[in-house]
Protein backbone atom coordinates (compact mmCIF):
# COMPACT_ATOMS: atom_id res chain seq x y z
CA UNK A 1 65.00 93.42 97.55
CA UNK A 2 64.74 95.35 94.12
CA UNK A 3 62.29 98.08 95.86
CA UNK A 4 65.69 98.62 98.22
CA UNK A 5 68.15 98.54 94.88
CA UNK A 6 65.81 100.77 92.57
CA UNK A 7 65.52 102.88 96.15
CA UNK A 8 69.81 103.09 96.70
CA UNK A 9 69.76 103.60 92.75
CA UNK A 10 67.51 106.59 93.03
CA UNK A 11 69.12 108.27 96.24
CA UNK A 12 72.92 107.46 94.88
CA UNK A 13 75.23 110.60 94.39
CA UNK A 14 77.68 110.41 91.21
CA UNK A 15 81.31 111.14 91.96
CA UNK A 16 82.79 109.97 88.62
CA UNK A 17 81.17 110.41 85.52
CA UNK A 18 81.70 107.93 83.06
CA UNK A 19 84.21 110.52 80.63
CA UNK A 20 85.75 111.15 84.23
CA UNK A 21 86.27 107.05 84.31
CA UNK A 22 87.51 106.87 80.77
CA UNK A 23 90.15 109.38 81.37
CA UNK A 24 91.24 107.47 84.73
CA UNK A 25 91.43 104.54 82.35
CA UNK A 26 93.83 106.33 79.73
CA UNK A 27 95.90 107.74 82.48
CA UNK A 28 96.19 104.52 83.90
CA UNK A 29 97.35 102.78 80.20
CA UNK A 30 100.05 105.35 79.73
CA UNK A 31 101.33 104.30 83.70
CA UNK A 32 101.29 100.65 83.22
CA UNK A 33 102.36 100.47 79.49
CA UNK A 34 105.24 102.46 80.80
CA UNK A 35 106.44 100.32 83.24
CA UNK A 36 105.39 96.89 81.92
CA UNK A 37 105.80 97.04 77.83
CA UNK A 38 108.27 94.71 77.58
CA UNK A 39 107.69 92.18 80.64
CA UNK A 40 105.12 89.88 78.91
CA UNK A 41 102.85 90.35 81.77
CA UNK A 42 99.92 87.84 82.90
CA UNK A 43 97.18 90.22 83.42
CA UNK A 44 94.90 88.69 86.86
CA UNK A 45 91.07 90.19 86.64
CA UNK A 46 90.11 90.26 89.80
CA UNK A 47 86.03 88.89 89.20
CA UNK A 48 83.34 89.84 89.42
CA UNK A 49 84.46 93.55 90.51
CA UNK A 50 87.10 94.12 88.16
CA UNK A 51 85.88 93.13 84.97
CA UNK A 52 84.92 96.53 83.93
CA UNK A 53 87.80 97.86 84.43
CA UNK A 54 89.64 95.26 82.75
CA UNK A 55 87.69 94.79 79.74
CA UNK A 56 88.22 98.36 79.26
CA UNK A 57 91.52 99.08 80.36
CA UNK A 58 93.51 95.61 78.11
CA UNK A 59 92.44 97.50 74.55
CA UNK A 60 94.43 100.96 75.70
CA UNK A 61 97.24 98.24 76.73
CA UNK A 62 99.32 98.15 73.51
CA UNK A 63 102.24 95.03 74.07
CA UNK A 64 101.95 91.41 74.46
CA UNK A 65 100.31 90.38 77.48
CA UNK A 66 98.12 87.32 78.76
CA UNK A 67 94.96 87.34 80.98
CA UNK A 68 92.99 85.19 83.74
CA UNK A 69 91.39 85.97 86.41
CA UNK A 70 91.50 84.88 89.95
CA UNK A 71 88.07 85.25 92.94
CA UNK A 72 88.79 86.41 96.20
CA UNK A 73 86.41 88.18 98.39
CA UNK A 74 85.29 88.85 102.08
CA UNK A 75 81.93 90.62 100.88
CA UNK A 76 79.95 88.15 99.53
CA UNK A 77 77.47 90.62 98.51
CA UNK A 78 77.09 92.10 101.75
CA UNK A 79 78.06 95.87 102.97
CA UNK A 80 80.64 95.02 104.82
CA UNK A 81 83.72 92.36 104.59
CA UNK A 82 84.62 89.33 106.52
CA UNK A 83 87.80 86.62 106.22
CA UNK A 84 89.08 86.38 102.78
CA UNK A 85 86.89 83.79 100.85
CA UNK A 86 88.89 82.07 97.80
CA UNK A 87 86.13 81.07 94.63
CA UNK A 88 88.91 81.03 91.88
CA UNK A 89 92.41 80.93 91.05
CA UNK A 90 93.95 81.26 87.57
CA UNK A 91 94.53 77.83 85.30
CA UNK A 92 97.56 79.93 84.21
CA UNK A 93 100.91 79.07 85.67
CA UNK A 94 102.03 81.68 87.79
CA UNK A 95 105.78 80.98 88.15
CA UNK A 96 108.41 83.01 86.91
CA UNK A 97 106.02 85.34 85.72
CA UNK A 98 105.20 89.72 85.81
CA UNK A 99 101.58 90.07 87.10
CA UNK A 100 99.24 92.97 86.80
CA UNK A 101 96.12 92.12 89.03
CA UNK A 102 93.59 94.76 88.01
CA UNK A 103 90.35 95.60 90.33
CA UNK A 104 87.54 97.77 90.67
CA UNK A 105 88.85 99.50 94.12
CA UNK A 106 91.49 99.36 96.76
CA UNK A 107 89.37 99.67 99.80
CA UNK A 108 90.96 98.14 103.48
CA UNK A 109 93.52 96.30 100.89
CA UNK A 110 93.09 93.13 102.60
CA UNK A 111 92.01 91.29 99.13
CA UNK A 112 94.43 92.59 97.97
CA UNK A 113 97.00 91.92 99.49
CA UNK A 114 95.98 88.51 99.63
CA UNK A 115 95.80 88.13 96.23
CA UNK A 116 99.46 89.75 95.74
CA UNK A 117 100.66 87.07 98.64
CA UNK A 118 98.88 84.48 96.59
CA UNK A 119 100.70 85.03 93.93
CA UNK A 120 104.23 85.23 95.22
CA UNK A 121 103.57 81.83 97.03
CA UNK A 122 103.05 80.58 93.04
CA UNK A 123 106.29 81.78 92.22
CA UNK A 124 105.53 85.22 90.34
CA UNK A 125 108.68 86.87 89.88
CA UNK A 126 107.13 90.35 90.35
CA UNK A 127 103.30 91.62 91.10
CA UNK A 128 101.61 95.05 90.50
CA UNK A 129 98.49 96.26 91.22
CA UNK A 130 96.23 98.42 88.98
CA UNK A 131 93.00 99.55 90.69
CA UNK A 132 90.25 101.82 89.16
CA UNK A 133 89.22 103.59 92.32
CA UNK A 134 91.75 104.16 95.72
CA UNK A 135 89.03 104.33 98.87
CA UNK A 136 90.39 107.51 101.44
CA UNK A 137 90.41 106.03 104.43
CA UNK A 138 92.15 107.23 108.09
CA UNK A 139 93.48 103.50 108.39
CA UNK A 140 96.66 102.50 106.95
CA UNK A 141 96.17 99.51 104.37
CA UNK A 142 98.12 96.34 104.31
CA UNK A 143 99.03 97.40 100.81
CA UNK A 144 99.60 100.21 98.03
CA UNK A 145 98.07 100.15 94.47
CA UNK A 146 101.14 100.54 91.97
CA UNK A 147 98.66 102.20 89.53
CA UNK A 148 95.66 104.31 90.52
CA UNK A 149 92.85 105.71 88.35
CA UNK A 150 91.02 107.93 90.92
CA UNK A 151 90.67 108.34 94.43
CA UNK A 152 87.36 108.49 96.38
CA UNK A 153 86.67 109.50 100.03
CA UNK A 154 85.09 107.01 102.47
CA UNK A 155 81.71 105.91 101.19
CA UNK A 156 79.81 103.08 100.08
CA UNK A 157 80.02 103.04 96.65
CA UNK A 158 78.40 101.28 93.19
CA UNK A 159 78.96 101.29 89.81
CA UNK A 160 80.93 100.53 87.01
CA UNK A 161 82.01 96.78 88.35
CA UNK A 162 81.32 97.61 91.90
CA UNK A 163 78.04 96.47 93.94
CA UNK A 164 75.36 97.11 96.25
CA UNK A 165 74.51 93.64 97.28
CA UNK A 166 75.19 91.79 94.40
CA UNK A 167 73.77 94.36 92.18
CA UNK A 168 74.55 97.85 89.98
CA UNK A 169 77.70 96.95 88.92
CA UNK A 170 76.26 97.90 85.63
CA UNK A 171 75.69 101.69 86.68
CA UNK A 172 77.86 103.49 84.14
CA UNK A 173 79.82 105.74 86.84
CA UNK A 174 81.04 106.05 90.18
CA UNK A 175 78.01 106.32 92.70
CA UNK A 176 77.75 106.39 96.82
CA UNK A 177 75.42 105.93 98.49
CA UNK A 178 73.15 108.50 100.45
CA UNK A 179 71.68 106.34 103.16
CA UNK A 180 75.58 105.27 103.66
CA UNK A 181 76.94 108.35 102.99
């Protein structure tokens, strides 16, 4: 397995840079401080994808705010996705609450949008999304990302919080794939 991860590592293209990400990041702060300043939001990492992203993103978020995180996936560190599989939910009380669920990528948006129905069923008064990376795709997606650091076209991408099979989410950019590509 790590002669096939060192391999994909080797053979990856970079899209995003991480400067490139950084500025997605600010870009994103200025969005979502706009909108959400003075709403007391509880700020939902998505794990383990988003944590990245989040980590980096709640400094550049100047205002009160909370966090948890919630684990939802249909990967399981495979290629491709499945039914939505639910491995945590937040200890925070949802109800009557803003939330700002942040991930690594809005791919098919079926997480997603999971999550997002999730949380109205727990009585969150309003939801927004805040993904890193928007996946191109010719499909329309159960859902929209209210806040959107970069977009990428169709490919199988690492990096940066997301994985190739459970691992390089430590790559420090935005990589695909070449044997996916």
């Amino acid at each position: 397995m790590l002669d096939e991860i060192k391999q994909v590592e080797a053979d990856a293209i970079c899209l995003y840079n991480a400067d490139q990400l950084e500025t997605a990041l600010d870009n994103m702060a200025i969005a979502i401080s706009e909108k959400l300043h003075s709403s007391n939001p509880l700020v939902l990492c998505v794990i383990n994808g988003g944590i990245i992203t989040t980590g980096k993103l709640l400094p550049r978020l100047n205002f009160p705010l909370t966090l948890d995180s919630i684990q939802a996936t249909r990967y399981r560190n495979a290629t491709s996705g499945g039914d939505v599989h639910w491995l945590l939910k937040p200890s925070t009380h949802l109800s009557g609450r803003t939330i700002l669920i942040v991930d690594d990528i809005l791919d098919e948006g079926h997480t997603l949008a999971a999550i997002i129905e999730w949380c109205k069923q727990q009585g969150a008064t309003t939801v927004y999304s805040a993904v890193l990376l928007e996946k191109q795709l010719e499909q329309t997606k159960p859902i929209a990302a209210d806040f959107i650091g970069l977009e990428v076209a169709n490919h199988y991408l690492f990096g940066f919080g997301l994985d190739y099979k459970g691992y390089l989410r430590n790559a420090n950019g935005i990589f695909a794939c070449k044997e996916i590509l």
